[in-house]
N, C-alpha and C. Protein backbone atom coordinates (compact mmCIF):
# COMPACT_ATOMS: atom_id res chain seq x y z
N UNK A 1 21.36 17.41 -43.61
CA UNK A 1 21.83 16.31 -42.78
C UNK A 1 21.36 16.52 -41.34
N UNK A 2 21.00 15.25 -40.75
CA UNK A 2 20.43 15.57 -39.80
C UNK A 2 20.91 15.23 -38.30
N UNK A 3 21.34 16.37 -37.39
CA UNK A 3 22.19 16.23 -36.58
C UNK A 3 22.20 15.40 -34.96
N UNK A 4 22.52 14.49 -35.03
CA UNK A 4 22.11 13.14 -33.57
C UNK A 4 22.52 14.35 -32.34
N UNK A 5 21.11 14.20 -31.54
CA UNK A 5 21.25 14.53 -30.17
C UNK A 5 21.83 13.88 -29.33
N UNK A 6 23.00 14.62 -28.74
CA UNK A 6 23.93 14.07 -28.00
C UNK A 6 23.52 12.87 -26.43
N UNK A 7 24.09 12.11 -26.23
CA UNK A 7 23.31 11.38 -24.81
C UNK A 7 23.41 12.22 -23.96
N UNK A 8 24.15 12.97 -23.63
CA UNK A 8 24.14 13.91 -22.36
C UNK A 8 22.78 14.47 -22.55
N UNK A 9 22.21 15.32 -23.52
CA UNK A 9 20.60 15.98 -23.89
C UNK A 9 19.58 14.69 -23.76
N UNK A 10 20.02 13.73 -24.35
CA UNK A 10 19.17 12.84 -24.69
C UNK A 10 18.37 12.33 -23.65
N UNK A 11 18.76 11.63 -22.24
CA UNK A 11 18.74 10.94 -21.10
C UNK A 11 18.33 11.70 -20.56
N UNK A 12 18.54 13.22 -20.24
CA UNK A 12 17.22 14.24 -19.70
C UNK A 12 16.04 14.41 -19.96
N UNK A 13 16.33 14.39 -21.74
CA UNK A 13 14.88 14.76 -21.90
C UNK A 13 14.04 13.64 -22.02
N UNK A 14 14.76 12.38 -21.75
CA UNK A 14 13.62 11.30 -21.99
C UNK A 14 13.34 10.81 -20.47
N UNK A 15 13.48 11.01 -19.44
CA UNK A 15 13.51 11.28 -18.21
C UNK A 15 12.25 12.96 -17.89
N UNK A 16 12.50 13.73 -18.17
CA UNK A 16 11.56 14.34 -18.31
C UNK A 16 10.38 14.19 -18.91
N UNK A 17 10.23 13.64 -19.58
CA UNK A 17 8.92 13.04 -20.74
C UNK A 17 8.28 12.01 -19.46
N UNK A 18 9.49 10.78 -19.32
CA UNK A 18 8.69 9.72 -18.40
C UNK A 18 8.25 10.56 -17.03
N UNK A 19 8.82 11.86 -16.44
CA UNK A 19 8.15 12.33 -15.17
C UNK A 19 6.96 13.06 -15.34
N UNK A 20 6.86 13.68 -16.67
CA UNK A 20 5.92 14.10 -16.83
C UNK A 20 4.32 13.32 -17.02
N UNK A 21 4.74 12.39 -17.78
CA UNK A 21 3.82 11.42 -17.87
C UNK A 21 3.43 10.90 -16.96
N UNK A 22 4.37 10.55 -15.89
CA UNK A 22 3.52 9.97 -14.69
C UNK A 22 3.25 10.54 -13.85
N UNK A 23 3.68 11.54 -13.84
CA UNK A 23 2.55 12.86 -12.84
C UNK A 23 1.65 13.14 -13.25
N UNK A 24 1.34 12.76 -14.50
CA UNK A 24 -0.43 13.04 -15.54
C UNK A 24 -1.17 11.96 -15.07
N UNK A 25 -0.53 10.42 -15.16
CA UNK A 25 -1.37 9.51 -14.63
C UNK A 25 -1.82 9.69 -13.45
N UNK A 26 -0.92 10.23 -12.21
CA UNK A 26 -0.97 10.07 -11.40
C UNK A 26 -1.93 10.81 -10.60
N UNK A 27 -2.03 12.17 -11.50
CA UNK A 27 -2.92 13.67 -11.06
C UNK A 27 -4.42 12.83 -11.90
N UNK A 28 -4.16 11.99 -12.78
CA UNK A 28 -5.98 11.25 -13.26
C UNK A 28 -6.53 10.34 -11.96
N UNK A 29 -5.33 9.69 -11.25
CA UNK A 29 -5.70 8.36 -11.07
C UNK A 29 -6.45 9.27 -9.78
N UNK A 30 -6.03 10.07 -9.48
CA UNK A 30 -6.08 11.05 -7.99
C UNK A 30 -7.68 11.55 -8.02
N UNK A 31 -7.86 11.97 -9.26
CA UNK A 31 -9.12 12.65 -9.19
C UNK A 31 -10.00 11.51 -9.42
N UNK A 32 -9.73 10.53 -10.05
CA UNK A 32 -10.72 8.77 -10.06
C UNK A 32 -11.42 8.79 -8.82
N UNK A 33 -10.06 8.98 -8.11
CA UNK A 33 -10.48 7.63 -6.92
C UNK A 33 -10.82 8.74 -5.66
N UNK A 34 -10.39 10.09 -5.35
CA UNK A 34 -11.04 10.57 -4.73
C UNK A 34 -12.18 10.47 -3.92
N UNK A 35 -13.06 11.03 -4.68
CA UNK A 35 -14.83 11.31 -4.98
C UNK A 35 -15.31 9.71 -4.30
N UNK A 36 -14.68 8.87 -4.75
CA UNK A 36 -15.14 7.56 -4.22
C UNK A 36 -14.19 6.97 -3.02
N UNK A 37 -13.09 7.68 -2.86
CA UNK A 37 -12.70 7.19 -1.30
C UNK A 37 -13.37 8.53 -0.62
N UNK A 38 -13.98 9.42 -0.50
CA UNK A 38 -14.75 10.73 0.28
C UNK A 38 -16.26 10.34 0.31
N UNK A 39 -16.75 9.13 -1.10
CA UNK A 39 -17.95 8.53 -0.25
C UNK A 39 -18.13 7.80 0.57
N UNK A 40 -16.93 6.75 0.51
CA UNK A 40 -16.72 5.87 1.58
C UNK A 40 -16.25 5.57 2.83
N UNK A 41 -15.58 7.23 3.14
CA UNK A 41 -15.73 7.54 4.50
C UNK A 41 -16.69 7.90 4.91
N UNK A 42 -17.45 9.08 3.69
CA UNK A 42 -18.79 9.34 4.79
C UNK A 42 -19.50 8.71 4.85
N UNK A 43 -19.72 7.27 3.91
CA UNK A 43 -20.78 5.67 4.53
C UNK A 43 -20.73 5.40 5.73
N UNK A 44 -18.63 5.54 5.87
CA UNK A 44 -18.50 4.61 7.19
C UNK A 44 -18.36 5.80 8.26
N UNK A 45 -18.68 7.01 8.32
CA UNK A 45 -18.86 7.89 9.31
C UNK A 45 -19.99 7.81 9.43
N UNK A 46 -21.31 7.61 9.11
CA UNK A 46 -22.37 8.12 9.01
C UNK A 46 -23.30 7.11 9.78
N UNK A 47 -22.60 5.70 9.12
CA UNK A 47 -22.71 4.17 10.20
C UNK A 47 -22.35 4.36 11.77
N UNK A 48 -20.88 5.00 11.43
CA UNK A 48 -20.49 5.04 12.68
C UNK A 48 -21.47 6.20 14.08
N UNK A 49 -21.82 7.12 13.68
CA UNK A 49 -22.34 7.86 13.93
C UNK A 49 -24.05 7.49 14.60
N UNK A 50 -24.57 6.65 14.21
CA UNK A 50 -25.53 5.32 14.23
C UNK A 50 -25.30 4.29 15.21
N UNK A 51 -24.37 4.18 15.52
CA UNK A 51 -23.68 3.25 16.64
C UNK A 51 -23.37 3.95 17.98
N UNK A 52 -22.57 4.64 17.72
CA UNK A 52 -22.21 5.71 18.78
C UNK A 52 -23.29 6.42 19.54
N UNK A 53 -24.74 6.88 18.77
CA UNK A 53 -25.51 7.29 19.53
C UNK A 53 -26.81 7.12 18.21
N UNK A 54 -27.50 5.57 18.66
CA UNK A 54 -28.32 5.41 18.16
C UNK A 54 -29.56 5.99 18.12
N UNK A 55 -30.32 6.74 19.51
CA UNK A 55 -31.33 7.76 19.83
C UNK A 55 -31.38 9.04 18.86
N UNK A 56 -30.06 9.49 18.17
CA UNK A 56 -30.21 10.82 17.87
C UNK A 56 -30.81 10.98 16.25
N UNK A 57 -31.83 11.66 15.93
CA UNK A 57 -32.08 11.74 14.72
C UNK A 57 -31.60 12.36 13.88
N UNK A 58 -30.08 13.32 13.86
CA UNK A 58 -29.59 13.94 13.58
C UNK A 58 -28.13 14.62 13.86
N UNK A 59 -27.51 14.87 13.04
CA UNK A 59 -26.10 15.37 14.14
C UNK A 59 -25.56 17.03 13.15
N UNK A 60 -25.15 18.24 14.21
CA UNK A 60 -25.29 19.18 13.72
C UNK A 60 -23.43 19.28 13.88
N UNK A 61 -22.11 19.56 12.71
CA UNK A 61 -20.94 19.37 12.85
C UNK A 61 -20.96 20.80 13.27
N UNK A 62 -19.97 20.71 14.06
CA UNK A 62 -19.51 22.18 15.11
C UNK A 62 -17.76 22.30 14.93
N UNK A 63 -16.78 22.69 15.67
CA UNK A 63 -15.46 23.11 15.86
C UNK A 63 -15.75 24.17 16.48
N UNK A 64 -14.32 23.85 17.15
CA UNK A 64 -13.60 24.59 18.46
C UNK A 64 -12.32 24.95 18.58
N UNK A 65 -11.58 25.96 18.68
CA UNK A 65 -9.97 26.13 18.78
C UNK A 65 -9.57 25.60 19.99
N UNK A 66 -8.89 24.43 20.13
CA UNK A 66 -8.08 24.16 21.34
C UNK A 66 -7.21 23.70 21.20
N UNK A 67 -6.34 24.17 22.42
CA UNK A 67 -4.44 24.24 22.24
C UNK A 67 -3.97 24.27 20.66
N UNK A 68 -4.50 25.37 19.98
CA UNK A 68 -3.84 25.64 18.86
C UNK A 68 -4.26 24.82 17.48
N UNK A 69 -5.23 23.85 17.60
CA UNK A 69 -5.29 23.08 16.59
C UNK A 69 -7.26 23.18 16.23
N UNK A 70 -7.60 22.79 15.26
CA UNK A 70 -8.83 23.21 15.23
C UNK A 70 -9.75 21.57 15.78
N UNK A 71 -10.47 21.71 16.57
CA UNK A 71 -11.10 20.23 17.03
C UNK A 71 -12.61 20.29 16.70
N UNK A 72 -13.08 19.47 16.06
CA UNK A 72 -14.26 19.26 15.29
C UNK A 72 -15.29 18.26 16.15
N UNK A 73 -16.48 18.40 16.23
CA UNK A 73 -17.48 17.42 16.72
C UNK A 73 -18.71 17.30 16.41
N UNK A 74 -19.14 16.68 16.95
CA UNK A 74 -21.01 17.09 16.18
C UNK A 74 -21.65 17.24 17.59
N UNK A 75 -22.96 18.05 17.25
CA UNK A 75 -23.77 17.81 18.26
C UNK A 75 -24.69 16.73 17.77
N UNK A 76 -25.45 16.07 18.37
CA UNK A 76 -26.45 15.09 18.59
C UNK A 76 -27.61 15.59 18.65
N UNK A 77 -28.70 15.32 17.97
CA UNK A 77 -30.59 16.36 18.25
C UNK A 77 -30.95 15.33 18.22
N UNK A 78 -32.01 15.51 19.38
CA UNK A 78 -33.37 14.25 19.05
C UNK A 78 -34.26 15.29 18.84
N UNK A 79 -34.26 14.90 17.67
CA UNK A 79 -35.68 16.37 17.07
C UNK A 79 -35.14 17.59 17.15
N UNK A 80 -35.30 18.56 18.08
CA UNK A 80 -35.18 19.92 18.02
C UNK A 80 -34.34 20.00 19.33
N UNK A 81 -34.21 19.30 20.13
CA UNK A 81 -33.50 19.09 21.21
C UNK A 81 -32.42 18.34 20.97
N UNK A 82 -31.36 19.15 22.06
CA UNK A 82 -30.06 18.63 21.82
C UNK A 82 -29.91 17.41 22.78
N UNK A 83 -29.17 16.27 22.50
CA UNK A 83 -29.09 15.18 23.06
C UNK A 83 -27.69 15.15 23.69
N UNK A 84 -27.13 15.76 22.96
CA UNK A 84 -25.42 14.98 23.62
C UNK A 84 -24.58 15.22 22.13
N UNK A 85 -23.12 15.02 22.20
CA UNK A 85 -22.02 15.37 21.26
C UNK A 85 -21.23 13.75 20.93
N UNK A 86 -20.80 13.94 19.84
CA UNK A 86 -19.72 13.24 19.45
C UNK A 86 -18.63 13.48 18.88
N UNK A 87 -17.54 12.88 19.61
CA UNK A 87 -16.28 13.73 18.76
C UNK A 87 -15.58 12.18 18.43
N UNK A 88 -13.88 12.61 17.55
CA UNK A 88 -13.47 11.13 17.63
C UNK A 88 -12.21 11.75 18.68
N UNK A 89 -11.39 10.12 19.03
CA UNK A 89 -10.18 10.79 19.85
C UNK A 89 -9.33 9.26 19.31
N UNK A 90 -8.11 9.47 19.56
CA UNK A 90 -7.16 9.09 18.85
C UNK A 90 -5.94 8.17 20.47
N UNK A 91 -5.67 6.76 20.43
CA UNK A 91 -4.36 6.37 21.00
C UNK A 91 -3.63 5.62 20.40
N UNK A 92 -2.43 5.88 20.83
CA UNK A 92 -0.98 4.95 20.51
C UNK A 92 -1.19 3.22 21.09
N UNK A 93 -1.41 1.85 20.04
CA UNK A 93 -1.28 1.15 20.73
C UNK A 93 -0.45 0.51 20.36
N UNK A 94 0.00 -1.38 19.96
CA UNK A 94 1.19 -1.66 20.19
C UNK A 94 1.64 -1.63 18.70
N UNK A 95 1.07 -1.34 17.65
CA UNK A 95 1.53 -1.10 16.81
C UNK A 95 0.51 -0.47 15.60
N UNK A 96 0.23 0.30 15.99
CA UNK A 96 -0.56 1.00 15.12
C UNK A 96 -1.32 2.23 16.37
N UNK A 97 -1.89 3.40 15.36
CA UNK A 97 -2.78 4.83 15.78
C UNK A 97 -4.30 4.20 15.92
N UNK A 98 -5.07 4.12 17.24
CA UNK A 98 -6.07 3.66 16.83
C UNK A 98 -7.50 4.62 17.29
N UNK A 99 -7.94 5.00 16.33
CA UNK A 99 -8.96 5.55 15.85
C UNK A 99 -10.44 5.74 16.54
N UNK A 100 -10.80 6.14 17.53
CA UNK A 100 -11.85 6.02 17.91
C UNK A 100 -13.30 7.08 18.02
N UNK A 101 -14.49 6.70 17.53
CA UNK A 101 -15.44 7.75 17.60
C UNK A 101 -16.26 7.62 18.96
N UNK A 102 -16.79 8.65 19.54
CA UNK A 102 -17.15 8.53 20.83
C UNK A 102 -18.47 8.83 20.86
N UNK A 103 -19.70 8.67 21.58
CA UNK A 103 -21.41 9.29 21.44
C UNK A 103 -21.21 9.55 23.11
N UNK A 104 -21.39 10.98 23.70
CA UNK A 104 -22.12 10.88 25.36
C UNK A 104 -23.21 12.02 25.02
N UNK A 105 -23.64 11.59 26.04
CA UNK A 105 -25.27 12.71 26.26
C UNK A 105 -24.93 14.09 26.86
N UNK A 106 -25.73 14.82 27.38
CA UNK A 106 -25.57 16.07 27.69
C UNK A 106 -24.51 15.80 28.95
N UNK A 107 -24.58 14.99 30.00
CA UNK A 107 -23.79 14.72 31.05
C UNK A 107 -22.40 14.36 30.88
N UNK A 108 -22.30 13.98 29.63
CA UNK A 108 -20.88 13.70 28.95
C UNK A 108 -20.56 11.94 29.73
N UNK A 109 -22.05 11.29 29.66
CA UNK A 109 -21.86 9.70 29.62
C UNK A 109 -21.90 9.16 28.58
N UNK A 110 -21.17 8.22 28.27
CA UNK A 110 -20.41 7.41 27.17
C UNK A 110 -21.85 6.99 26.43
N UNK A 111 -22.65 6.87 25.91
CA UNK A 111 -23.16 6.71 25.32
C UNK A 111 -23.38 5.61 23.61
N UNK A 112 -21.89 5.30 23.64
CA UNK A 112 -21.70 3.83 22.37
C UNK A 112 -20.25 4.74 22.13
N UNK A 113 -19.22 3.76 21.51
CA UNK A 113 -17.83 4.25 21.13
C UNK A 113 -18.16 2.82 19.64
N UNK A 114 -17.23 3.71 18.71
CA UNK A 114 -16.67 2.77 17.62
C UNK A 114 -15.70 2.82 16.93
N UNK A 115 -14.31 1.76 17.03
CA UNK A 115 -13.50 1.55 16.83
C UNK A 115 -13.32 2.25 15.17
N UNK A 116 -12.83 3.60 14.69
CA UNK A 116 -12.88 3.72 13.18
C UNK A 116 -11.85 3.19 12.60
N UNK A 117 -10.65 2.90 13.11
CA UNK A 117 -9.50 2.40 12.22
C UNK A 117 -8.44 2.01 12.86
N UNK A 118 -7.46 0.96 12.74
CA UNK A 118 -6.54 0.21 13.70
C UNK A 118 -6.02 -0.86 12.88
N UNK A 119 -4.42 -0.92 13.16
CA UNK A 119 -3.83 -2.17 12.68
C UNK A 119 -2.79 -3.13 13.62
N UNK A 120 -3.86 -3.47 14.56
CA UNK A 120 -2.98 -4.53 15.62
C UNK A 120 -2.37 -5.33 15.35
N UNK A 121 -2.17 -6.15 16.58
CA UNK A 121 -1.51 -7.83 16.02
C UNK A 121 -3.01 -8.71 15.69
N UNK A 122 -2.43 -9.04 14.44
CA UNK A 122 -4.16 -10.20 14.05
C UNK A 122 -4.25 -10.91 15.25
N UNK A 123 -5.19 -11.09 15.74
CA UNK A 123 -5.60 -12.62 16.75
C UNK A 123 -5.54 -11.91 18.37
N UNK A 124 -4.88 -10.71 18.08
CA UNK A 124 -4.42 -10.75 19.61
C UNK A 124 -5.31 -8.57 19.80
N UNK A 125 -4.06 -7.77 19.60
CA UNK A 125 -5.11 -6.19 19.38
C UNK A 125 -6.15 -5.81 18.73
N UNK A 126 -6.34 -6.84 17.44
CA UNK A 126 -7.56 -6.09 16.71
C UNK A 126 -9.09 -6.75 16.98
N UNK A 127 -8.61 -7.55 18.53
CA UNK A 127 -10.24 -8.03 18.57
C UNK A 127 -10.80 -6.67 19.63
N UNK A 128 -10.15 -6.25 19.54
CA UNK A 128 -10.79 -4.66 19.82
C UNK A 128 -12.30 -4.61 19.11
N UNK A 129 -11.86 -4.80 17.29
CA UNK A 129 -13.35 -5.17 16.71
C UNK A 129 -14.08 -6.49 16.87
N UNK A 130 -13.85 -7.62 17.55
CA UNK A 130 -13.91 -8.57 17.79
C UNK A 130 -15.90 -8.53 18.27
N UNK A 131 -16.73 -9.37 16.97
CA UNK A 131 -17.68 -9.39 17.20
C UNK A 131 -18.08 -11.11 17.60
N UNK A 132 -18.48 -11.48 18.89
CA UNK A 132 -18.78 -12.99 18.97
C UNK A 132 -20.06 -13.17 18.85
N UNK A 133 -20.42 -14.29 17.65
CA UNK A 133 -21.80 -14.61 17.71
C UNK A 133 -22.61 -15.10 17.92
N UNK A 134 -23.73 -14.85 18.46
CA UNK A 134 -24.42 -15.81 18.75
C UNK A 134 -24.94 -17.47 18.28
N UNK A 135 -24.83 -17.26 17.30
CA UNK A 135 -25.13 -18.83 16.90
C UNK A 135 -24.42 -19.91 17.20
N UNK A 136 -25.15 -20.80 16.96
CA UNK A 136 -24.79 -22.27 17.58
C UNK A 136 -24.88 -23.27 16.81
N UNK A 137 -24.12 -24.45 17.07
CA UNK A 137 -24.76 -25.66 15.72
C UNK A 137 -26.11 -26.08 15.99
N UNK A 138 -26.97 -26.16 16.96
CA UNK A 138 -28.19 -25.73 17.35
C UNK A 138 -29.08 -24.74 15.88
N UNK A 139 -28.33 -23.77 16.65
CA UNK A 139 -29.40 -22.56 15.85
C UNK A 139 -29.13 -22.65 14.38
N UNK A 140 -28.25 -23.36 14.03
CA UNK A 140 -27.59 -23.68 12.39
C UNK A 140 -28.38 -24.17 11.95
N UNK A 141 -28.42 -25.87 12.88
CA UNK A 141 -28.91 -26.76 12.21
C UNK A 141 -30.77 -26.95 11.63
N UNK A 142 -31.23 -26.30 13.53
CA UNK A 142 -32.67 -25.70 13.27
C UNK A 142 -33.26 -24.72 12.67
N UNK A 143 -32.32 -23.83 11.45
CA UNK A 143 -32.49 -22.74 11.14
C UNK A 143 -33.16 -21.58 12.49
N UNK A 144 -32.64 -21.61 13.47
CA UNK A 144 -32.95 -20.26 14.44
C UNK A 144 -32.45 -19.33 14.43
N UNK A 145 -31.48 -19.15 13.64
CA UNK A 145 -30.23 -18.04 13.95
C UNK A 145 -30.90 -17.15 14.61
N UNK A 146 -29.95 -16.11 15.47
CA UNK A 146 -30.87 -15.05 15.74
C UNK A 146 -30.27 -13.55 15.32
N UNK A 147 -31.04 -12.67 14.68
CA UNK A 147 -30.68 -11.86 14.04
C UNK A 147 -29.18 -10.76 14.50
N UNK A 148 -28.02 -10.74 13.92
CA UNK A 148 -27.31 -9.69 14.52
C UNK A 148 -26.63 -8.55 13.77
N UNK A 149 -27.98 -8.36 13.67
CA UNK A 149 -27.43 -6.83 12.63
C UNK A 149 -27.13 -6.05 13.28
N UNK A 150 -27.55 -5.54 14.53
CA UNK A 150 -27.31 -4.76 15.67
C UNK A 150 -25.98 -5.24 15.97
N UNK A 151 -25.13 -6.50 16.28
CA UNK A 151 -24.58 -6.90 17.18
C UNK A 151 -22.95 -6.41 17.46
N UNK A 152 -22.43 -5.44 18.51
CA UNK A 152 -21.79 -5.28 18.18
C UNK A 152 -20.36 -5.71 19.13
N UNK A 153 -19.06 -5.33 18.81
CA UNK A 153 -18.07 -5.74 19.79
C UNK A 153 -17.94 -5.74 20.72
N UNK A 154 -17.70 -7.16 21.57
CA UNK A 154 -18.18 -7.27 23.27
C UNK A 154 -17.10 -6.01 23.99
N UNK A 155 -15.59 -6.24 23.36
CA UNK A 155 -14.81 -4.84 23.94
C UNK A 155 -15.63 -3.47 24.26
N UNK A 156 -16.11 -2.89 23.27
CA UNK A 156 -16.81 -1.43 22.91
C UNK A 156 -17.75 -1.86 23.45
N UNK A 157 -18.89 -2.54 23.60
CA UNK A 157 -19.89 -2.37 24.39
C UNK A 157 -19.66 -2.02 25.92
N UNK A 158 -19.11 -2.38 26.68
CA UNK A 158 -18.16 -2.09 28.22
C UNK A 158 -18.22 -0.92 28.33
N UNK A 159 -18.01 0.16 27.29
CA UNK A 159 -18.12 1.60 27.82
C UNK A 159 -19.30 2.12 27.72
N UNK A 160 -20.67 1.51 26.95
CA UNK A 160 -21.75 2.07 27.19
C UNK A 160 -22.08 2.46 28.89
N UNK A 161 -22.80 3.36 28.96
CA UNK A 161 -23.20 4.36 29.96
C UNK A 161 -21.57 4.29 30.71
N UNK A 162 -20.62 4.41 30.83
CA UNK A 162 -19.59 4.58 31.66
C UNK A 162 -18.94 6.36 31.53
N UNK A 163 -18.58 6.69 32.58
CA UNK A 163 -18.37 8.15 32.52
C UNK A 163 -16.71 8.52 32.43
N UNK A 164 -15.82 8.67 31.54
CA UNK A 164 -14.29 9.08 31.78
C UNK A 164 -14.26 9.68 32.87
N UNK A 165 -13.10 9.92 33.48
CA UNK A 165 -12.04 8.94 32.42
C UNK A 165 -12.62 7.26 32.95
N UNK A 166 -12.28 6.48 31.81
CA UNK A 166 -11.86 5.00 31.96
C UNK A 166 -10.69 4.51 31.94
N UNK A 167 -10.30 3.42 31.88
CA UNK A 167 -9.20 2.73 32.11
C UNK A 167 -9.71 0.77 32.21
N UNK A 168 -8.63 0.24 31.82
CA UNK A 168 -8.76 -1.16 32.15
C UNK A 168 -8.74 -1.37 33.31
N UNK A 169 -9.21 -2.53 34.23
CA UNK A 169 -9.35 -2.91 35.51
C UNK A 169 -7.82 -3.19 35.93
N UNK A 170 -6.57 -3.32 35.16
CA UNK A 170 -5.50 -3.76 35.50
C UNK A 170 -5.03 -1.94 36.47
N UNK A 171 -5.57 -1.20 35.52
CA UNK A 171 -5.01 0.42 35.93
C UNK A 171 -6.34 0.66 37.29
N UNK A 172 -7.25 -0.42 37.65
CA UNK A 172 -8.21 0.39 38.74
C UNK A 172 -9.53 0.88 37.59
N UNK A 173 -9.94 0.52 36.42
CA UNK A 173 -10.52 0.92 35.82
C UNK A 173 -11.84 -0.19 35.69
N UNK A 174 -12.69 0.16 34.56
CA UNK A 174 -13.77 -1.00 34.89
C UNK A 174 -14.10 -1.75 33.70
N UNK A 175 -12.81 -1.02 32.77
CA UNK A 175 -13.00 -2.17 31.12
C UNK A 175 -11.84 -3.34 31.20
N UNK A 176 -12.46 -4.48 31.06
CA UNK A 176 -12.15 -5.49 30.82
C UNK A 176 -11.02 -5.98 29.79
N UNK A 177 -10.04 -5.53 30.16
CA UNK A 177 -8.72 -5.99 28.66
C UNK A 177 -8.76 -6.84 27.88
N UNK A 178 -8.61 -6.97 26.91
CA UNK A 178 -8.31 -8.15 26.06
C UNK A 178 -7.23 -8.85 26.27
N UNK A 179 -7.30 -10.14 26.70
CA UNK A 179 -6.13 -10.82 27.06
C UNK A 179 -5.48 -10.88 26.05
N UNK A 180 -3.69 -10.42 26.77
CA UNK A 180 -3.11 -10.48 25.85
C UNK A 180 -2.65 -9.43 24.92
N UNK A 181 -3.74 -8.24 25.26
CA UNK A 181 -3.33 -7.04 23.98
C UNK A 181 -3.95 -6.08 25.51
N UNK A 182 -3.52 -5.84 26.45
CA UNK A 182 -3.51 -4.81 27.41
C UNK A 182 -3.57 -3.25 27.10
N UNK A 183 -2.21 -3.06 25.73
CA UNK A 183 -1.79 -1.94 25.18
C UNK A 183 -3.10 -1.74 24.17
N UNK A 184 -3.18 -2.30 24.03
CA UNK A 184 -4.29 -2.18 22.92
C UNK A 184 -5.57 -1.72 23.44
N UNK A 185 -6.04 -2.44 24.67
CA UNK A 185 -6.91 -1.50 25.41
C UNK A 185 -6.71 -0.75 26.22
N UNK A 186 -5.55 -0.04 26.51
CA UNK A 186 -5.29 0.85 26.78
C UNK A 186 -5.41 2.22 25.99
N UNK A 187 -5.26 1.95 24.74
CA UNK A 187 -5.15 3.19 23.82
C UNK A 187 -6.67 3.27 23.10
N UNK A 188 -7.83 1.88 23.09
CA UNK A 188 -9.01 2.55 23.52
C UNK A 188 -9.52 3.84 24.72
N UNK A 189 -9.04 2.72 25.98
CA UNK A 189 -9.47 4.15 26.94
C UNK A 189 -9.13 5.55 26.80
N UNK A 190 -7.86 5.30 26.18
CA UNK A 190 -7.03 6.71 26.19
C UNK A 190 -7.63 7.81 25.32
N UNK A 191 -8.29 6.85 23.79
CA UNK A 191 -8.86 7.53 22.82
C UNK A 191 -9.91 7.99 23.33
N UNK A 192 -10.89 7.08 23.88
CA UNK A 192 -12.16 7.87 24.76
C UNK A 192 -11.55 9.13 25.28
N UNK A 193 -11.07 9.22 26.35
CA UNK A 193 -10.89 9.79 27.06
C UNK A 193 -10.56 11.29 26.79
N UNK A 194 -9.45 11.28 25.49
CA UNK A 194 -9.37 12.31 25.06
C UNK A 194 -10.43 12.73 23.93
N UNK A 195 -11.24 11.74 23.54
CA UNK A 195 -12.39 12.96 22.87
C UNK A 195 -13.47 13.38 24.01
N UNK A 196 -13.50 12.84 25.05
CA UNK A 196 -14.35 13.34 26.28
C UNK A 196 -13.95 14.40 26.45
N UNK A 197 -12.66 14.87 26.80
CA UNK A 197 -11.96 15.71 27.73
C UNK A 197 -11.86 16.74 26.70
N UNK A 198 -11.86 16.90 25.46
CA UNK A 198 -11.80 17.63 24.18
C UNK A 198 -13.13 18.35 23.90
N UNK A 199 -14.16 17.17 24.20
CA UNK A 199 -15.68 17.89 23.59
C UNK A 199 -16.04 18.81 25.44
N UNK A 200 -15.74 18.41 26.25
CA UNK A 200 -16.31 19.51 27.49
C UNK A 200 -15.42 20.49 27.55
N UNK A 201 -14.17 20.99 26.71
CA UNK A 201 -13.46 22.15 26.87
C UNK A 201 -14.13 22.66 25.11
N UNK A 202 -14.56 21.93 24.58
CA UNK A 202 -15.37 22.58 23.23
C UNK A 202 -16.75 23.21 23.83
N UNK A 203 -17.20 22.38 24.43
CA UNK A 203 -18.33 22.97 24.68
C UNK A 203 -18.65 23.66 25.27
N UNK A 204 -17.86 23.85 26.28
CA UNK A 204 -17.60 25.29 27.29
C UNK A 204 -17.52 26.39 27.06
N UNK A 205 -16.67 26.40 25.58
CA UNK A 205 -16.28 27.78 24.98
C UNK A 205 -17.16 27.46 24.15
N UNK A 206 -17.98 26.98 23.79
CA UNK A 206 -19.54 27.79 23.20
C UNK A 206 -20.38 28.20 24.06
N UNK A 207 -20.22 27.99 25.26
CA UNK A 207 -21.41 28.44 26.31
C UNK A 207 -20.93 30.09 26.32
């Protein structure tokens, strides 16, 4: 005769079965998708990297110990010569961490910045990425378009050749805010600023 497992046993072990099982899916789904979210950062690092300092034919990744945490950057080569560094640096804006990669030359001038990741207010902080284009119902209609594969966000372009620190013109600075999302370009400058101020205390202590 065959003896019924009590519910007190029962409801554990079928609770254990379902945790187990979905920590199996969960440890598959993990190793899926990995490999293919680790290519698709380094697409979009590698782009980014291309933007930030289009001159360089190469970038050599370095790290540095400062204030306790390990800080990572690349150097920049044009050929066999070193060009300049890129690091990323990171600000608080009005609602979201926003993400920024930085390119300066040996002088530590700004050299291209690109926005890597941010979740503003639609319409108002995230034209941070805000690309305006050239075309026209003109250039539509006459088929002229003109090519903008290059073309990139009027915000981020403002810091080419500019030397940190920066700041918006509201703080005495010489980047142009986005109306309306102030905070938002604020925590651009800020992000510059601190991968500037990060890569010349890195690079110091390699000298």
């Amino acid at each position: 005769m065959t003896s019924k497992i009590p519910d007190w046993l029962k409801f554990p072990m079928v609770l254990f079965v379902v945790a187990v099982v979905s920590a199996a899916s969960l440890a598959g789904l993990w190793a899926l998708t990995t490999p293919v979210k680790r290519a698709i950062e380094g697409r979009i690092t590698e782009d980014a990297l291309k933007v930030v300092f289009p001159s360089a034919t190469s970038f050599v990744e370095k790290s540095a110990a400062i204030n306790g945490h390990t800080f990572v950057y690349r150097e920049a080569m044009d050929g066999d010569e070193l060009a300049g560094y890129v690091a990323e640096g990171m600000g608080t804006g009005y609602s979201s961490i926003l993400k920024v990669m930085v390119g300066v030359d040996a002088d530590f001038v700004v050299q291209g910045i690109k926005v890597l990741s941010q979740k503003e207010t639609p319409g108002l902080g995230d034209k941070v990425e805000e690309i305006i284009s050239k075309k026209t119902w003109g250039t539509v209609l006459f088929g002229t378009n003109p090519d903008e594969t290059d073309l990139r966000p009027w915000f981020q372009q403002q810091f080419d050749g500019q030397q940190a620190p920066v700041d918006v013109q509201k703080d005495g600075g010489q980047i142009e805010a986005i109306t309306g999302a102030t905070i938002s370009s604020r925590a651009v400058c800020k992000a510059v600023n601190q991968a500037v101020e990060e890569l010349k205390t890195a690079v110091g202590s390699d000298e």
